[in-house]
C-alpha atoms as a PDB file:
ATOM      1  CA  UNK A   1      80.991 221.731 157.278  1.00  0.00           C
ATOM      2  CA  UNK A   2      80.683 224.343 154.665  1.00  0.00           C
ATOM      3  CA  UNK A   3      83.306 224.334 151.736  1.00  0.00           C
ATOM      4  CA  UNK A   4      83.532 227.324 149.275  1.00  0.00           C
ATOM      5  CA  UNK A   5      85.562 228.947 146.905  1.00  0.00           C
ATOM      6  CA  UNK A   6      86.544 232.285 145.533  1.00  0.00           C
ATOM      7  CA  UNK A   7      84.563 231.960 143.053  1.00  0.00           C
ATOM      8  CA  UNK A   8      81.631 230.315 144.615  1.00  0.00           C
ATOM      9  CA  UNK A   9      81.881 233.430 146.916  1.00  0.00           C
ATOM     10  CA  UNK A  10      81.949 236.148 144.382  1.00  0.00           C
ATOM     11  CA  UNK A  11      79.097 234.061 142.736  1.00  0.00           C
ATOM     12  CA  UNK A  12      77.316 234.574 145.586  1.00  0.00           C
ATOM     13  CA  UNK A  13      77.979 238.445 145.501  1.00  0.00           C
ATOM     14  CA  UNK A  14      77.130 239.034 141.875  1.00  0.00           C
ATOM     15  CA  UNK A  15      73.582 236.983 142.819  1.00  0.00           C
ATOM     16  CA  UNK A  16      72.820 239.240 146.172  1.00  0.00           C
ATOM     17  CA  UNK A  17      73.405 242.167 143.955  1.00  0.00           C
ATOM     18  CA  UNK A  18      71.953 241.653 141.090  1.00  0.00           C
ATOM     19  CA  UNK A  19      68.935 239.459 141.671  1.00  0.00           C
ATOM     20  CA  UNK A  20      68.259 240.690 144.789  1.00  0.00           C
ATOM     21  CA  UNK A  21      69.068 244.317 144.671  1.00  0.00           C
ATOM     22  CA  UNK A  22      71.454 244.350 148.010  1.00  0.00           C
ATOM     23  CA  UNK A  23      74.089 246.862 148.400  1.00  0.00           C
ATOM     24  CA  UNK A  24      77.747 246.381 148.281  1.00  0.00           C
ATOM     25  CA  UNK A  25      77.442 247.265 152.230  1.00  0.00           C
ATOM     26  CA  UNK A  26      74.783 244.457 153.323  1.00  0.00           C
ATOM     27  CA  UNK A  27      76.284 241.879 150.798  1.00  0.00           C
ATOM     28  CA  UNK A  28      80.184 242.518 152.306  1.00  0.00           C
ATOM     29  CA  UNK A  29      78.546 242.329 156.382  1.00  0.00           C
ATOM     30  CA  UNK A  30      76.186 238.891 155.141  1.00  0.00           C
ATOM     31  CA  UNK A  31      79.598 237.963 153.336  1.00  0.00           C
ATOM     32  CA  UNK A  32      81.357 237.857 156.053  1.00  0.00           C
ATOM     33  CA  UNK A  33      79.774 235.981 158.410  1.00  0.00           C
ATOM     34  CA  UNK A  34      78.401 233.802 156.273  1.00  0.00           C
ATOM     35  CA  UNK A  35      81.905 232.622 155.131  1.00  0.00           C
ATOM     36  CA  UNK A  36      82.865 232.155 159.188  1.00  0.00           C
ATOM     37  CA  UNK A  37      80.944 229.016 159.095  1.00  0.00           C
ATOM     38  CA  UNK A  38      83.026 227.124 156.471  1.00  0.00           C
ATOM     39  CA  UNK A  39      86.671 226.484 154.907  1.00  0.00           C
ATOM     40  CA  UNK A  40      87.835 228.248 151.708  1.00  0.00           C
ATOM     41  CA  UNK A  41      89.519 225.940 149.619  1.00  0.00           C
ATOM     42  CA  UNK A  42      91.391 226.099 145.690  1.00  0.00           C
ATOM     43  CA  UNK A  43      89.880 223.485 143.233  1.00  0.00           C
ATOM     44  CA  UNK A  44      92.576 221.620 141.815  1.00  0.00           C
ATOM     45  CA  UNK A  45      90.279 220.776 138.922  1.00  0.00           C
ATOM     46  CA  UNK A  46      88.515 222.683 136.448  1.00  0.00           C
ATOM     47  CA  UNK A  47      85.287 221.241 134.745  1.00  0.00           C
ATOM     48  CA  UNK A  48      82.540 221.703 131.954  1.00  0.00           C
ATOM     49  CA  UNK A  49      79.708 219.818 133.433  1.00  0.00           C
ATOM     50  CA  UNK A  50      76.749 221.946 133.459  1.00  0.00           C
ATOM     51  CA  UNK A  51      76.149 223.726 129.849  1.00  0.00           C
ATOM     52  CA  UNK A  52      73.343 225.483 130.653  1.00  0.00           C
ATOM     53  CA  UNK A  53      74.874 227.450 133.846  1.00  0.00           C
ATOM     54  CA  UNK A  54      78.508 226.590 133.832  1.00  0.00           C
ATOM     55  CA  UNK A  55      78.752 228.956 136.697  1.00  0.00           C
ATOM     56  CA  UNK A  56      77.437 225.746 138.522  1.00  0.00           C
ATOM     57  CA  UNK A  57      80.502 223.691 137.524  1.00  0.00           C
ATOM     58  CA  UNK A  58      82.609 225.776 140.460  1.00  0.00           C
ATOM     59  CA  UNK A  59      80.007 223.998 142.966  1.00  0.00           C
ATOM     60  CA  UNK A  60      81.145 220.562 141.554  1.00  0.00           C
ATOM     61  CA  UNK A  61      84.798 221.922 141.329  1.00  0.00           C
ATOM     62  CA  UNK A  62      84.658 223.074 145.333  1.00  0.00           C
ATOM     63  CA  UNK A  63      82.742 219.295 146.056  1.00  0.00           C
ATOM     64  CA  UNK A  64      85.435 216.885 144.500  1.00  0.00           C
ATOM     65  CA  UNK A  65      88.066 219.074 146.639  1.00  0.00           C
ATOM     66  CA  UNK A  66      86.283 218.623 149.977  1.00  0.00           C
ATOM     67  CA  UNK A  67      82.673 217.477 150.060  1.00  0.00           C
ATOM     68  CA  UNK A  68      80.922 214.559 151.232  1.00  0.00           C
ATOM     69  CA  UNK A  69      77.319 216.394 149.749  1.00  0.00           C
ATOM     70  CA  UNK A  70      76.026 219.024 147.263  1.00  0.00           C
ATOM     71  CA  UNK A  71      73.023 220.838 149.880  1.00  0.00           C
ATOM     72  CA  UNK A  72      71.394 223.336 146.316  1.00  0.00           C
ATOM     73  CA  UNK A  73      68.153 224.379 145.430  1.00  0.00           C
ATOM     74  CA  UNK A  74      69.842 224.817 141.857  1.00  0.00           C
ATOM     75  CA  UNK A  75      67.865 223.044 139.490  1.00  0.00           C
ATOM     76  CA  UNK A  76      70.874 222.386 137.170  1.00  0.00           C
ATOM     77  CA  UNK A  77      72.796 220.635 139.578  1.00  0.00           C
ATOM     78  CA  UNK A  78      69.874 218.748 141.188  1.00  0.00           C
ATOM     79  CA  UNK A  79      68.761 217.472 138.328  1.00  0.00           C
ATOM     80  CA  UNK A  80      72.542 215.759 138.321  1.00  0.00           C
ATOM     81  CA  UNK A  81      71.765 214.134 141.584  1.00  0.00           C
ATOM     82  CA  UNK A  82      74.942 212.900 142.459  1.00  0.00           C
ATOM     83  CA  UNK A  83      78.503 213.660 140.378  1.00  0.00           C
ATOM     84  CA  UNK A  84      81.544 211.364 140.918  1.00  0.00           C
ATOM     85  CA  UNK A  85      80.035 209.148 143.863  1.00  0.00           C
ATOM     86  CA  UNK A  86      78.967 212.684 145.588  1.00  0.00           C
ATOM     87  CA  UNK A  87      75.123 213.039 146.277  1.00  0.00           C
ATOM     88  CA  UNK A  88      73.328 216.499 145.756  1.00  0.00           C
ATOM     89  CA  UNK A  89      70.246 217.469 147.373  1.00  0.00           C
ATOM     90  CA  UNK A  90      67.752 219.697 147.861  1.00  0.00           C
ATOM     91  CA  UNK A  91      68.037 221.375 151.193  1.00  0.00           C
ATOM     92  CA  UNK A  92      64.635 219.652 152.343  1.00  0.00           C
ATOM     93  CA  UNK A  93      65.713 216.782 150.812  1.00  0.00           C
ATOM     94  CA  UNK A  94      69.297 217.190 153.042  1.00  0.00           C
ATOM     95  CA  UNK A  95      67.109 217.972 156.237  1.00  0.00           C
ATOM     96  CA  UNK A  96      64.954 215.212 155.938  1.00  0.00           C
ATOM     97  CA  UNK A  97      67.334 212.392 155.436  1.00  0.00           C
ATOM     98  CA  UNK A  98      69.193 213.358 158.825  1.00  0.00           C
ATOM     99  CA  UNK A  99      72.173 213.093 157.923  1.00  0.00           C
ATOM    100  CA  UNK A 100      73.422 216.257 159.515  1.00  0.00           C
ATOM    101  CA  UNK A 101      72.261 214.690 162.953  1.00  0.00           C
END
């Protein structure tokens, strides 16, 4: 199951637009169907984990709420490799342990 939250999401709108250069048209159609495959939920905590991109610390925020794993290529929070008993992966390193068999 996919977990976000607001601001995971607009996160993920400022990065379509501004690394890659998407329009406010493509990013709102991905948007949306993207979010159809997982729950929006509210933190209930608010952390200071990750100095160097504490735009990360939602992602840890959104997993204490609801996650049993952190799937990222983000090298900030991989490098954590787990945060409060929660594992984070790579998504090779996700598909190859089979756990979403």
């Amino acid at each position: 199951m996919l977990f976000f939250s607001p601001a995971i999401q607009a996160e993920v709108d400022a990065v379509l637009k501004e690394k890659f250069g998407w329009e406010p048209r493509e990013i709102k159609r991905f948007a949306l169907r993207l979010w159809d495959f997982g729950t929006s939920i509210e933190p209930r905590v608010s952390l200071k984990v990750i100095v160097d991109d504490p735009d990360d610390d939602r992602v840890l925020e959104c997993a204490i709420a609801a996650a049993h794993a952190i799937i990222s290529g983000d090298r900030h929070l991989l490098r954590l490799k787990s945060f409060q008993s929660i594992p984070i992966q790579s998504p090779r390193q996700f598909l190859d342990s089979k756990a979403w068999e």
